[in-house]
Protein backbone atom coordinates (compact mmCIF):
# COMPACT_ATOMS: atom_id res chain seq x y z
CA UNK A 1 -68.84 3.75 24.31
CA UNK A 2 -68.04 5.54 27.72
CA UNK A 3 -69.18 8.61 28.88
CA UNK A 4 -65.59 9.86 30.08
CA UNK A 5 -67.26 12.86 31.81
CA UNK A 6 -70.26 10.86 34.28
CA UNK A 7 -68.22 7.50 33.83
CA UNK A 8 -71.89 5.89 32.95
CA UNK A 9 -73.19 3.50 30.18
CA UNK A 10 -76.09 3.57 28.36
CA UNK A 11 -78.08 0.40 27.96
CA UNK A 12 -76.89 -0.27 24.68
CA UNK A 13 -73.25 0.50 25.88
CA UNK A 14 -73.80 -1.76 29.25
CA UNK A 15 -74.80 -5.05 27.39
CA UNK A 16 -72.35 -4.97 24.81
CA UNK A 17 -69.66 -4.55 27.56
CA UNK A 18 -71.05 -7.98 29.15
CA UNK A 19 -72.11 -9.54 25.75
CA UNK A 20 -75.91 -9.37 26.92
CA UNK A 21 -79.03 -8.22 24.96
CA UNK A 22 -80.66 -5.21 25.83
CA UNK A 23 -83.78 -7.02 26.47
CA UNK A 24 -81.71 -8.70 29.08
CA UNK A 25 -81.37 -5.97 31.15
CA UNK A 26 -84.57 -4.30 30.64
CA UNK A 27 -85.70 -7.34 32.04
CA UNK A 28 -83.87 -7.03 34.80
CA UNK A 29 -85.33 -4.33 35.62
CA UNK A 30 -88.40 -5.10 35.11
CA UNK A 31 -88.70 -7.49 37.76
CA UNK A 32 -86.27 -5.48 40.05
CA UNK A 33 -83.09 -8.00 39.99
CA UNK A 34 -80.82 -5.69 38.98
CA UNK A 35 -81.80 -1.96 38.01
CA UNK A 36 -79.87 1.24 35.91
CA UNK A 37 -78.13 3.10 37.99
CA UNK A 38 -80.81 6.14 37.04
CA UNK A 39 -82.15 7.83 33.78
CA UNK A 40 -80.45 10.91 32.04
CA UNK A 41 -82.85 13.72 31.59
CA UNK A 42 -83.71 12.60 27.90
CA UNK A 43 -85.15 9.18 29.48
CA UNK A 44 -82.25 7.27 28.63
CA UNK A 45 -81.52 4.65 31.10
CA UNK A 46 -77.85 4.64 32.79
CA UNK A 47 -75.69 2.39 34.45
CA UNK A 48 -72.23 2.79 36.25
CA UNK A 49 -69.11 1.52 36.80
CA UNK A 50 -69.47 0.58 40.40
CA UNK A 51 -72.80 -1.45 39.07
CA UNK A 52 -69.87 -4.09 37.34
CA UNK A 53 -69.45 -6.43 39.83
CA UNK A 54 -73.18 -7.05 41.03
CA UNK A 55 -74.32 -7.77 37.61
CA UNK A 56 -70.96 -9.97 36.89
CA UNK A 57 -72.33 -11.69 40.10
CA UNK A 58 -75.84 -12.15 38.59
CA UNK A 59 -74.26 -13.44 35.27
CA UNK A 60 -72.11 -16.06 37.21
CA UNK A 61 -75.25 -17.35 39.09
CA UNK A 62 -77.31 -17.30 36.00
CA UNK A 63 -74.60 -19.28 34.01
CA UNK A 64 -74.93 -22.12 36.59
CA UNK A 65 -78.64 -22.17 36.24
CA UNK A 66 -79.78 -20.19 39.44
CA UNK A 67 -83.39 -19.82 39.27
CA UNK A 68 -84.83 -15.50 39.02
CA UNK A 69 -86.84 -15.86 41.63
CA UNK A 70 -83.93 -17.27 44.29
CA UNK A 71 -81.65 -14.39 42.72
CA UNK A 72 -84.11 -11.40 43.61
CA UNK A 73 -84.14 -13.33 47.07
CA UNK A 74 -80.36 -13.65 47.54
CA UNK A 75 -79.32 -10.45 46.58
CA UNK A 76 -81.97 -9.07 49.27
CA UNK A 77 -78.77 -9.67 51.51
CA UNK A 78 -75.97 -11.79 50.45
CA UNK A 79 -74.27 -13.27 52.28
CA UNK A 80 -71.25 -16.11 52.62
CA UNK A 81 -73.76 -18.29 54.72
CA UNK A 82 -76.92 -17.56 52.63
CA UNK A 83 -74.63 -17.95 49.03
CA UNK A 84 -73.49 -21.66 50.34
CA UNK A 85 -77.23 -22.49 51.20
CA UNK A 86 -78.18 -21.63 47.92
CA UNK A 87 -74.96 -23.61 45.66
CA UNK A 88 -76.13 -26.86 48.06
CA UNK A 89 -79.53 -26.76 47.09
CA UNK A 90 -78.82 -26.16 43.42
CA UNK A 91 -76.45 -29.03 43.14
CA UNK A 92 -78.85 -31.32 44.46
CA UNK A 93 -81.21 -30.07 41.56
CA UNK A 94 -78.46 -30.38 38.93
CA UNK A 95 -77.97 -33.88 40.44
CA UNK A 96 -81.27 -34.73 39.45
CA UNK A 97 -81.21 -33.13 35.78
CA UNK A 98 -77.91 -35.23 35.42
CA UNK A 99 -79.92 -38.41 36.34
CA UNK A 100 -82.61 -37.49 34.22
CA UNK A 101 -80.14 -36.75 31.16
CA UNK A 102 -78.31 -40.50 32.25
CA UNK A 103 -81.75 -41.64 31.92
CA UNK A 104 -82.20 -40.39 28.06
CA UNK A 105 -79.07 -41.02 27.11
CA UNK A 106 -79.59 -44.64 27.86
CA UNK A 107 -82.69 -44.44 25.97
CA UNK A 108 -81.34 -43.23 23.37
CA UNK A 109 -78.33 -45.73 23.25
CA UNK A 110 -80.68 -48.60 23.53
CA UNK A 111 -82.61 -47.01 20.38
CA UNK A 112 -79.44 -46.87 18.37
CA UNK A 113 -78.21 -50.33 19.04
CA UNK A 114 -81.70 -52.07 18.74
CA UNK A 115 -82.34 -50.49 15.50
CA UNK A 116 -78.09 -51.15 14.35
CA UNK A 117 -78.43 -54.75 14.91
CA UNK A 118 -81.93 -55.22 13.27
CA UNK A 119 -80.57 -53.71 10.30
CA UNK A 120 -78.82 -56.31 9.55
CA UNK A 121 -80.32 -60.10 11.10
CA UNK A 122 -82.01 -62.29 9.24
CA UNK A 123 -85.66 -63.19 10.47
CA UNK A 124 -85.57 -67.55 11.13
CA UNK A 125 -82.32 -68.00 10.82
CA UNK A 126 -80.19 -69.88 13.10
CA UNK A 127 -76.84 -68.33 14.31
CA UNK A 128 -74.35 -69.88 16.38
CA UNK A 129 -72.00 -67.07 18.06
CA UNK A 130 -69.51 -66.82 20.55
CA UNK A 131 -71.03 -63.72 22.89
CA UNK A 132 -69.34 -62.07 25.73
CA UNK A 133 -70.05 -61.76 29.32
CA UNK A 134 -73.07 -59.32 30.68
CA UNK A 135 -74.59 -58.68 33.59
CA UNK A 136 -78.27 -58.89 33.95
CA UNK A 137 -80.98 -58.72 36.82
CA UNK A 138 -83.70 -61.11 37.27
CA UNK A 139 -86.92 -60.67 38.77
CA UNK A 140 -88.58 -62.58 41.37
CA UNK A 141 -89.85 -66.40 39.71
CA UNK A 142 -93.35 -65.34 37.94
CA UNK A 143 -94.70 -67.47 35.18
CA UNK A 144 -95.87 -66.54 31.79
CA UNK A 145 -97.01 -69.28 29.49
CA UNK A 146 -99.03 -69.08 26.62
CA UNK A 147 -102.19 -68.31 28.32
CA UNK A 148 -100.87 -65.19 29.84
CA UNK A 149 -102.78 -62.33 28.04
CA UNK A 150 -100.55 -59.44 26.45
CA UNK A 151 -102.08 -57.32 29.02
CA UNK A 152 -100.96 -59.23 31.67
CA UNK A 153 -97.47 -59.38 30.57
CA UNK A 154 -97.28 -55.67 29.84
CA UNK A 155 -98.40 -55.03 33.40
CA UNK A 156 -95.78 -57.75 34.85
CA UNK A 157 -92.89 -56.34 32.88
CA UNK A 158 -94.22 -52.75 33.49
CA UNK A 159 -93.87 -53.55 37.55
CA UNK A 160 -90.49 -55.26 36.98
CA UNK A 161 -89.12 -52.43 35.16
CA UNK A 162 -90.09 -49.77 37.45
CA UNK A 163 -88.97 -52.01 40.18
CA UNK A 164 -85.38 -51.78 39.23
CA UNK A 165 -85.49 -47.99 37.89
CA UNK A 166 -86.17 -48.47 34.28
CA UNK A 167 -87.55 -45.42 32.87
CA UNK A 168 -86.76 -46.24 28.84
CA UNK A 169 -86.31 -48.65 26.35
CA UNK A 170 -84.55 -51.29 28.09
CA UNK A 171 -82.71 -54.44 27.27
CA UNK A 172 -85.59 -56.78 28.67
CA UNK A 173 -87.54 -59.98 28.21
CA UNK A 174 -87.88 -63.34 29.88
CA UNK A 175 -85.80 -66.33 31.34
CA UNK A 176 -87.28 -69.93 30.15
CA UNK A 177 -85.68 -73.14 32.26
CA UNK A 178 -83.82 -75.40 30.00
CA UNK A 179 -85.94 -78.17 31.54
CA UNK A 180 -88.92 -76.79 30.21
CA UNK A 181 -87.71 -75.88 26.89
CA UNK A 182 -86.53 -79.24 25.73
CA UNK A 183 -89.86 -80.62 26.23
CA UNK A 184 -90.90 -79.03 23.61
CA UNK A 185 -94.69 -78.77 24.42
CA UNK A 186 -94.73 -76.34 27.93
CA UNK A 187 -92.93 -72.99 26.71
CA UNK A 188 -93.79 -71.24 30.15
CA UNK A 189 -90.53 -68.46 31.44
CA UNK A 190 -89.30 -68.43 35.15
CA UNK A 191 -88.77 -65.23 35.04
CA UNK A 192 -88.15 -61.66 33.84
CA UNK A 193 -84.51 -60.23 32.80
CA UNK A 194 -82.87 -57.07 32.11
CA UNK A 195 -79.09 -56.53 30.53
CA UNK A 196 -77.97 -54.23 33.15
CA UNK A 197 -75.62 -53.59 35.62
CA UNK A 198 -76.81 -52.72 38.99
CA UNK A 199 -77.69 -54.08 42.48
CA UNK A 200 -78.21 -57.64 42.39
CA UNK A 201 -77.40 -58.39 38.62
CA UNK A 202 -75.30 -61.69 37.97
CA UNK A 203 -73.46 -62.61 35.07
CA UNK A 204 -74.90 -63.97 32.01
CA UNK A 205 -71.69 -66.19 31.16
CA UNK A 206 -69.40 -65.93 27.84
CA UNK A 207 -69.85 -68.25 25.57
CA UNK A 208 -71.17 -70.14 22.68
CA UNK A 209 -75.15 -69.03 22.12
CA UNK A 210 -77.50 -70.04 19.12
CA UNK A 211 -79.29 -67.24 18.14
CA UNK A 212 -82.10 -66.68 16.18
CA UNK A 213 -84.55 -63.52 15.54
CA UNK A 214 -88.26 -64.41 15.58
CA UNK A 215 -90.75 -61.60 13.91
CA UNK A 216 -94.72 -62.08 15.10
CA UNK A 217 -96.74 -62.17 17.48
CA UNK A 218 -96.43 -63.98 20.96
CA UNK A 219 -99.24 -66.81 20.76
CA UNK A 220 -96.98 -68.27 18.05
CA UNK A 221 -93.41 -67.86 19.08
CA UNK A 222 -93.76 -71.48 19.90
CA UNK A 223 -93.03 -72.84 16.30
CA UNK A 224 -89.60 -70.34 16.58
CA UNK A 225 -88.71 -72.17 19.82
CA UNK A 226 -89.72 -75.66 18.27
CA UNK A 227 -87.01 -74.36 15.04
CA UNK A 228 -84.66 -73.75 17.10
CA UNK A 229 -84.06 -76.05 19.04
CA UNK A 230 -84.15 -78.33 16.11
CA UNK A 231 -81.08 -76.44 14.30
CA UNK A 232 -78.83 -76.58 17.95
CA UNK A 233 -79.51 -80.72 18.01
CA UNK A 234 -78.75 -80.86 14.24
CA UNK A 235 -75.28 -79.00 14.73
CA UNK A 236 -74.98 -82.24 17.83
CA UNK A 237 -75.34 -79.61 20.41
CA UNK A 238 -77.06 -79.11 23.66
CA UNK A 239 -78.09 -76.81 25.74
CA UNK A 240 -75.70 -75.39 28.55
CA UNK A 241 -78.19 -72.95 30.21
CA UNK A 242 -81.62 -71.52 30.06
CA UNK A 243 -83.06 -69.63 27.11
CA UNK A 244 -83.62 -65.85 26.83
CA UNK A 245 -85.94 -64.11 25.04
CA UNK A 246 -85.53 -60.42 24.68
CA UNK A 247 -88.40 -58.01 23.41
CA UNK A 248 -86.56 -55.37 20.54
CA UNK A 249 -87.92 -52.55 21.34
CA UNK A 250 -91.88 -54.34 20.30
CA UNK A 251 -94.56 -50.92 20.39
CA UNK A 252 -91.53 -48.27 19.59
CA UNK A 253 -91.22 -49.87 16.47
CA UNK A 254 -94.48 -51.16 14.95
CA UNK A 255 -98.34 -50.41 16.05
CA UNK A 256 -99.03 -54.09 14.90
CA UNK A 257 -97.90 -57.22 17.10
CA UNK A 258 -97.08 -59.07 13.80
CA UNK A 259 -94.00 -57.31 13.43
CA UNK A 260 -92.34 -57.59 16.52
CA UNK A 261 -89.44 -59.00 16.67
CA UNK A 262 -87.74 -61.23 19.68
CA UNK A 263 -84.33 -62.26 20.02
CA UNK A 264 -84.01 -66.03 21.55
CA UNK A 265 -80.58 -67.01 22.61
CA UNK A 266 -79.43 -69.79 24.84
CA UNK A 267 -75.92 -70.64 25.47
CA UNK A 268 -74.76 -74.13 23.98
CA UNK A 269 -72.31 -76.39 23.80
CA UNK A 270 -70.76 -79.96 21.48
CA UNK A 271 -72.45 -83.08 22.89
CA UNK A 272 -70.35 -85.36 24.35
CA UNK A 273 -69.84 -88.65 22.78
């Protein structure tokens, strides 16, 4: 309530008017951003009407994030120059938080859709679906076969995926050559791949794919390829591109290798007769 004689506020008073806690402003003044305008001779602290617009310019900082410590420096001396300094540097920080909130939304994302579309495969089975177009980026050609210790891998995808900016759980796994895979007995990938749009991504075209989820461990995936390509030749298909396999979200999911699961997909089409 105001003070219509001295026109002041007591803390109390003061914070309500602003919707602040008390604490707020004992704070404040505490580390000398913004102090009461004196104390009454009972020790109550006071603050004054032409004290409104300095702490509404505080406030209006602080909403946007403003660090203290920059504050107590600003208000030193504002200024028009110094006050346009400080917005540029701060929207170059809230640039990065923004990137940094991109990154876990994507995360996240990739969590919920993994996890949606596992609910509901079947483990073996053979699926032959009509999938749309997405872009993906490759890495550089760099062999894995079957000899290729987990380790290994883990570091090569590791490099890949910090090579394009993956921070999360991202749509990733590896390119085998069509070549290769129809010989049955030499399962080795090209290369690496991740379902994302960015610099140097290509198109992964629409189309008919067989599909089929494989759960275990890597050393013998090779039975899953051997199944698979089995079911696409007894449907009188062939293959119309190379093969991916893409790692569902592997050590976010299960502690034990046995229960990964890996999606292989490889676009087909009706053999001619």
């Amino acid at each position: 309530m105001i003070n219509d004689v001295q026109k002041t506020f007591l803390t109390g008073e003061f914070a309500k008017l602003f919707d602040v806690k008390k604490d707020t402003l004992f704070y404040y003044d505490k580390i000398d951003l913004f102090k009461p305008a004196g104390v009454h001779e009972n020790g109550y602290r006071y603050y004054t009407f032409e004290q409104f617009d300095h702490f509404i310019a505080i406030q209006s900082l602080r909403a946007v994030q403003f660090p203290i410590k920059e504050l107590k420096q600003y208000f030193t001396e504002p200024s028009r120059e110094r006050l346009q300094s400080l917005a540029a540097e701060q929207v170059e920080k809230v640039k990065q938080e923004l990137e940094k909130l991109q990154d876990i939304q994507s995360f996240l994302m990739r969590v919920m859709e993994t996890t949606h579309e596992l609910s509901s495969i079947k483990v073996g089975e053979v699926l032959f679906q009509e999938l749309p177009e997405e872009p993906v980026v490759l890495s550089a050609p760099n062999p894995i076969d079957m000899n290729t210790s987990v380790e290994e891998i883990s570091r090569i995808v590791g490099h890949f995926l910090k090579e394009i900016g993956i921070k999360g759980a991202a749509a990733n796994g590896a390119v085998l050559k069509k070549e290769l895979f129809l010989q049955r007995d030499d399962y080795q990938s090209d290369r690496l791949f991740c379902r994302m749009e960015g610099q140097g991504a290509v198109k992964k075209p629409a189309g008919l794919y067989a599909v089929m989820y494989y759960q275990g461990t890597y050393e013998e995936i090779e039975a899953a390829y051997s199944h698979l390509l089995d079911e696409i030749e007894k449907e009188d298909m062939v293959l119309d591109g190379d093969v991916f396999e893409e790692y569902l979200l592997h050590s976010l999911m299960s502690k034990e290798e046995a229960d990964y699961v890996t999606k292989l997909s490889v676009k087909v089409k009706k053999q001619a007769k």
